[in-house]
Structures are given as C-alpha cells and as structure tokens.
N, C-alpha and C. Protein backbone atom coordinates (compact mmCIF):
# COMPACT_ATOMS: atom_id res chain seq x y z
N UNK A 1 0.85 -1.18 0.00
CA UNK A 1 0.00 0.00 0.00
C UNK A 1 0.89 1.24 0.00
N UNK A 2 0.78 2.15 -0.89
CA UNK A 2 1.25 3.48 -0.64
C UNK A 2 0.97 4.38 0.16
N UNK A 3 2.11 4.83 0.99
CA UNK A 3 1.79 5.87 1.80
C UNK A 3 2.07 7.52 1.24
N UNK A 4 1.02 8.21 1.95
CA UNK A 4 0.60 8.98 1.08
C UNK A 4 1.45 10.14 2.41
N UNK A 5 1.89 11.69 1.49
CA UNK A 5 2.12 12.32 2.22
C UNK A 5 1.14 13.68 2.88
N UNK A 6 1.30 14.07 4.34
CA UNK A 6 0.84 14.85 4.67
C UNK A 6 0.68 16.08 3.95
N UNK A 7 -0.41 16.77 3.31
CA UNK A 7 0.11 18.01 2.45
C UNK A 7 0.65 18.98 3.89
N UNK A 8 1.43 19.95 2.45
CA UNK A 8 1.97 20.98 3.45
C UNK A 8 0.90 22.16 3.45
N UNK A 9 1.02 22.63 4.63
CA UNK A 9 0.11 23.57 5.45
C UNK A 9 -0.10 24.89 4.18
N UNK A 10 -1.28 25.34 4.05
CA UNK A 10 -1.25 26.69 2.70
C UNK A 10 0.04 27.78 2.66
N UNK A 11 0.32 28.16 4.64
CA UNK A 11 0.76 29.26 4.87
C UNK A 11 2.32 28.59 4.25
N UNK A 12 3.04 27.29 4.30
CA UNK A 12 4.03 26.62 3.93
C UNK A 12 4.06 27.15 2.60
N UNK A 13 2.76 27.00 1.69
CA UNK A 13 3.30 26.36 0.20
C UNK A 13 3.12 27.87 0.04
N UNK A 14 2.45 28.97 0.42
CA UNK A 14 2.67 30.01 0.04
C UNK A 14 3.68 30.70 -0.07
N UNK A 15 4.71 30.91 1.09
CA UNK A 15 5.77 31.13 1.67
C UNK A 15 6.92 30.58 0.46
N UNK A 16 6.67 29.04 0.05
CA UNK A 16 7.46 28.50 -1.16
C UNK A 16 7.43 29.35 -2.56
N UNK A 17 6.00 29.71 -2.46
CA UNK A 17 6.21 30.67 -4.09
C UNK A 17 6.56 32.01 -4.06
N UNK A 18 6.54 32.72 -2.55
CA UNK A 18 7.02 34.21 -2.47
C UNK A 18 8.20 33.73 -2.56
N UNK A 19 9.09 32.70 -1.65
CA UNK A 19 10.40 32.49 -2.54
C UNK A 19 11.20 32.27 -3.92
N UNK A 20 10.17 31.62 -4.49
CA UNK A 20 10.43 31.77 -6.23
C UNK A 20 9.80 32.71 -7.12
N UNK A 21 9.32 33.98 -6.22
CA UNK A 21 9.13 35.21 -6.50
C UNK A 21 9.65 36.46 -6.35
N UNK A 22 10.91 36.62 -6.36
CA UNK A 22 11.81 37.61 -5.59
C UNK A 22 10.99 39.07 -5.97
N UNK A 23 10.58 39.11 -7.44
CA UNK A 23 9.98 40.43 -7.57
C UNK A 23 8.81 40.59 -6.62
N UNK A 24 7.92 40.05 -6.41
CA UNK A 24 7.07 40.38 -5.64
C UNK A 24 5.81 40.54 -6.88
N UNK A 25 6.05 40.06 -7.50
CA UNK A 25 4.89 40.17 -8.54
C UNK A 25 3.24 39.29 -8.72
N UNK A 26 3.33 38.44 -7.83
CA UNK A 26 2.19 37.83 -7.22
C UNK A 26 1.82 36.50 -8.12
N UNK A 27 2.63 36.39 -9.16
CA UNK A 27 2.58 35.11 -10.32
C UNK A 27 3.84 34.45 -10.65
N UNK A 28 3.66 33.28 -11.18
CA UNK A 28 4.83 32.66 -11.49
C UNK A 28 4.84 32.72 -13.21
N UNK A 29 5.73 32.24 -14.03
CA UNK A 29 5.73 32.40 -15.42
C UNK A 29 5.22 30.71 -15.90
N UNK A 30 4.52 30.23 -16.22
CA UNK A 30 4.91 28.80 -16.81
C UNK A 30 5.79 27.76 -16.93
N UNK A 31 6.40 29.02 -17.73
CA UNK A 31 7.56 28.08 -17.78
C UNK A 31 8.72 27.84 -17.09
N UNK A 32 9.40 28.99 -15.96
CA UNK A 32 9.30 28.93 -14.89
C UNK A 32 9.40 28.09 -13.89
N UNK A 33 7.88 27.75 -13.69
CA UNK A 33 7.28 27.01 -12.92
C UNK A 33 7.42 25.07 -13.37
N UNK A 34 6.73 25.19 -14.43
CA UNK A 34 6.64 23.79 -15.18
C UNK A 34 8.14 23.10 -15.21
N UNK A 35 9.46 24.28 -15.37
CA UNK A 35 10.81 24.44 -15.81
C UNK A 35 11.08 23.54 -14.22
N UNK A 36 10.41 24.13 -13.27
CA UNK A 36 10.95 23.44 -11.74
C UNK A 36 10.60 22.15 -10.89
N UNK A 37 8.76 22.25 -11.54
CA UNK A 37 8.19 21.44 -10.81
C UNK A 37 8.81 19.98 -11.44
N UNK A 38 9.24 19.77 -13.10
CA UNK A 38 9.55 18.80 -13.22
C UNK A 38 11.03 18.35 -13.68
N UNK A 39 11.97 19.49 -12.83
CA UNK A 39 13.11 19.07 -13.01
C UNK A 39 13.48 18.70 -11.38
N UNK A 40 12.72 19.26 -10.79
CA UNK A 40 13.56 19.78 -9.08
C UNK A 40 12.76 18.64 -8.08
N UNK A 41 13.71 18.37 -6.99
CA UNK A 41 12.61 16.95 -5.71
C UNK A 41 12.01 15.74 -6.74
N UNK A 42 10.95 15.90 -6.47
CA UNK A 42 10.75 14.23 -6.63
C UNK A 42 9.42 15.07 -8.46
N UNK A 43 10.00 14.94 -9.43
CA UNK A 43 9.94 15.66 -10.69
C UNK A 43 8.40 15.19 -11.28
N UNK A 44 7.43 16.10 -11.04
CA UNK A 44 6.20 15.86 -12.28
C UNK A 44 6.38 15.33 -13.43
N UNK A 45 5.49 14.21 -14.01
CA UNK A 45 5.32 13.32 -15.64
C UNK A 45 5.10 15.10 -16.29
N UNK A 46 4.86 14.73 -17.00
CA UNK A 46 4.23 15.58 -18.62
C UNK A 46 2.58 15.45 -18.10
N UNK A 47 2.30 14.29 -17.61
CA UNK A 47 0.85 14.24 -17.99
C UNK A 47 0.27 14.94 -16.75
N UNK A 48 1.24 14.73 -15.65
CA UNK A 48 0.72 15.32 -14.24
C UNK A 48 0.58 17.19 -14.20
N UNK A 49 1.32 17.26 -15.47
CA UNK A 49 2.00 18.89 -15.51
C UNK A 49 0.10 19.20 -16.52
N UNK A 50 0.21 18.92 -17.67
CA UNK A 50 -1.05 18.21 -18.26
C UNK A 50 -2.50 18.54 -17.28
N UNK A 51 -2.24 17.97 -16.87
CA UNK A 51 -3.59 17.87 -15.33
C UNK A 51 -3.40 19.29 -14.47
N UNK A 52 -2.36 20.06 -14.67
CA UNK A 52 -2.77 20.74 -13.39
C UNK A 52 -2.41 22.12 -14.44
N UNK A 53 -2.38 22.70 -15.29
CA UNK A 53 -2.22 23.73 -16.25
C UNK A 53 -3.68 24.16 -15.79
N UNK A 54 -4.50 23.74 -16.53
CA UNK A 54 -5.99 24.56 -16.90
C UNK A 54 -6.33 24.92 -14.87
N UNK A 55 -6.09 24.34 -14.21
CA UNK A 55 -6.33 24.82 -12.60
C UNK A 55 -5.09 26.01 -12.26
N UNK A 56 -4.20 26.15 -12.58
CA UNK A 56 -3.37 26.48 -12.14
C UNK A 56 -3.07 27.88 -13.43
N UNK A 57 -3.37 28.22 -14.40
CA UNK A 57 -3.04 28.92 -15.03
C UNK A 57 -4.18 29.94 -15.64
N UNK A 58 -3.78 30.70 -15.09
CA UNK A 58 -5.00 32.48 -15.44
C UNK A 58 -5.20 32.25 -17.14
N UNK A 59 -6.30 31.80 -17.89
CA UNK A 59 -6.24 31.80 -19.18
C UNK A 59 -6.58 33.22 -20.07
N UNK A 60 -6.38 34.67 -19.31
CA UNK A 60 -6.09 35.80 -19.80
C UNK A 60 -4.09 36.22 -19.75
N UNK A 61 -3.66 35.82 -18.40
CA UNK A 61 -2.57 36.39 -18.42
C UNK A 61 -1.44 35.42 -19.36
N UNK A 62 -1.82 34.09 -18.99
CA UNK A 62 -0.99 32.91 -19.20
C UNK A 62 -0.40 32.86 -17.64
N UNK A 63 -0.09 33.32 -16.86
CA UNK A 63 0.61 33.08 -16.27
C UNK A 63 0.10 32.47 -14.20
N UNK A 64 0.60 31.85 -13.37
CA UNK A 64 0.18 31.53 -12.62
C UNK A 64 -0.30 32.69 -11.45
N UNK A 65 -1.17 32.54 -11.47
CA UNK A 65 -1.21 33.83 -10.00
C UNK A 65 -1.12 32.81 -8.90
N UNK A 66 -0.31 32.89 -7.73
CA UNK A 66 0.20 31.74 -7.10
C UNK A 66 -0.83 31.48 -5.73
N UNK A 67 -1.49 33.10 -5.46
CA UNK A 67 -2.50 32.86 -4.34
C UNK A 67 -3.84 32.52 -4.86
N UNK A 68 -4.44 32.52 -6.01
CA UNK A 68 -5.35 32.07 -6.66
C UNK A 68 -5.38 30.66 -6.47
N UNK A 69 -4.03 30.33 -7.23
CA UNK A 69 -4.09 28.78 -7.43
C UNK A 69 -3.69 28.04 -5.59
N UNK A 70 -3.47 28.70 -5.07
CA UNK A 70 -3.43 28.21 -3.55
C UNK A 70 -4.58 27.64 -3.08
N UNK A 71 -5.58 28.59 -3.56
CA UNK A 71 -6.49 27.99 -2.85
C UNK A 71 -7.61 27.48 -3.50
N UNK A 72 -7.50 27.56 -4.65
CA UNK A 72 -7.93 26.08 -5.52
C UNK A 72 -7.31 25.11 -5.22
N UNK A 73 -6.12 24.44 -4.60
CA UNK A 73 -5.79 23.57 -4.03
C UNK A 73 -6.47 23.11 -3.06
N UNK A 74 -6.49 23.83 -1.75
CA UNK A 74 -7.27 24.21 -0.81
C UNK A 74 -8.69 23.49 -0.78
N UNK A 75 -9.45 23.96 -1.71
CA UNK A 75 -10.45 23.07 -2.62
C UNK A 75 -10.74 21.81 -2.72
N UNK A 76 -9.37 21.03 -3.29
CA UNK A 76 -9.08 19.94 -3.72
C UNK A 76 -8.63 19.22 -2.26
N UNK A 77 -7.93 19.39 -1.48
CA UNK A 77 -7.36 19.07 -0.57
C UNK A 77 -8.75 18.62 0.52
C-alpha cells in the first residue's frame, strides 16, 4: 500500500512561491514554474503537468497567479 504524504500547510506552500518570487509580482511564469516542478525533488510526468495547467493557469494572463491557485488547491485538498 502506498503511503501517502501529509500536504503541506497553505501558509508553507505560500511562503514556497514568495520564494520563487523575488519580484514580488504575485505570479509565477509557466515556464518557470513547469521548468521546476519537473526538473527539481521528486519531478512531475508531462501528464501530471497536463492535469494541473488549466487549474493552475489564469487563461487571460498565461501566467500563474500563485495565491489564486493556492487555494484552488485548498479546494481539492
């Protein structure tokens, strides 16, 4: 059986994207993002990246607004 991990707390994962936000600009870029989630720790498929675009990505700006998509997680969780 797989054990599954505890998610991390909102105020955690928020705190993670003001760090890969030095400007302070309140979004991440795509590519960016996609560039990290599946090169960096334990690395997103294509298809997992796939699955979480249309939730995770403003389809006016292109780009992630990171407290938006927080708590569409939030949601899910």
């Amino acid at each position: 059986m797989e054990r599954k991990m505890e998610p991390a707390p909102p105020e955690k994962i928020l705190q993670a994207f003001k760090i890969l936000d030095p400007e302070n600009k309140g979004y991440l870029t795509k590519e960016s993002f996609g560039k990290l989630m599946m090169e960096e720790g334990e690395p997103f498929t294509q298809e997992e990246m796939d699955e979480m675009w249309p939730v995770a990505i403003d389809p006016i700006s292109g780009h992630i607004p990171y407290e938006f998509y927080l708590n569409q997680l939030m949601v899910y969780l």
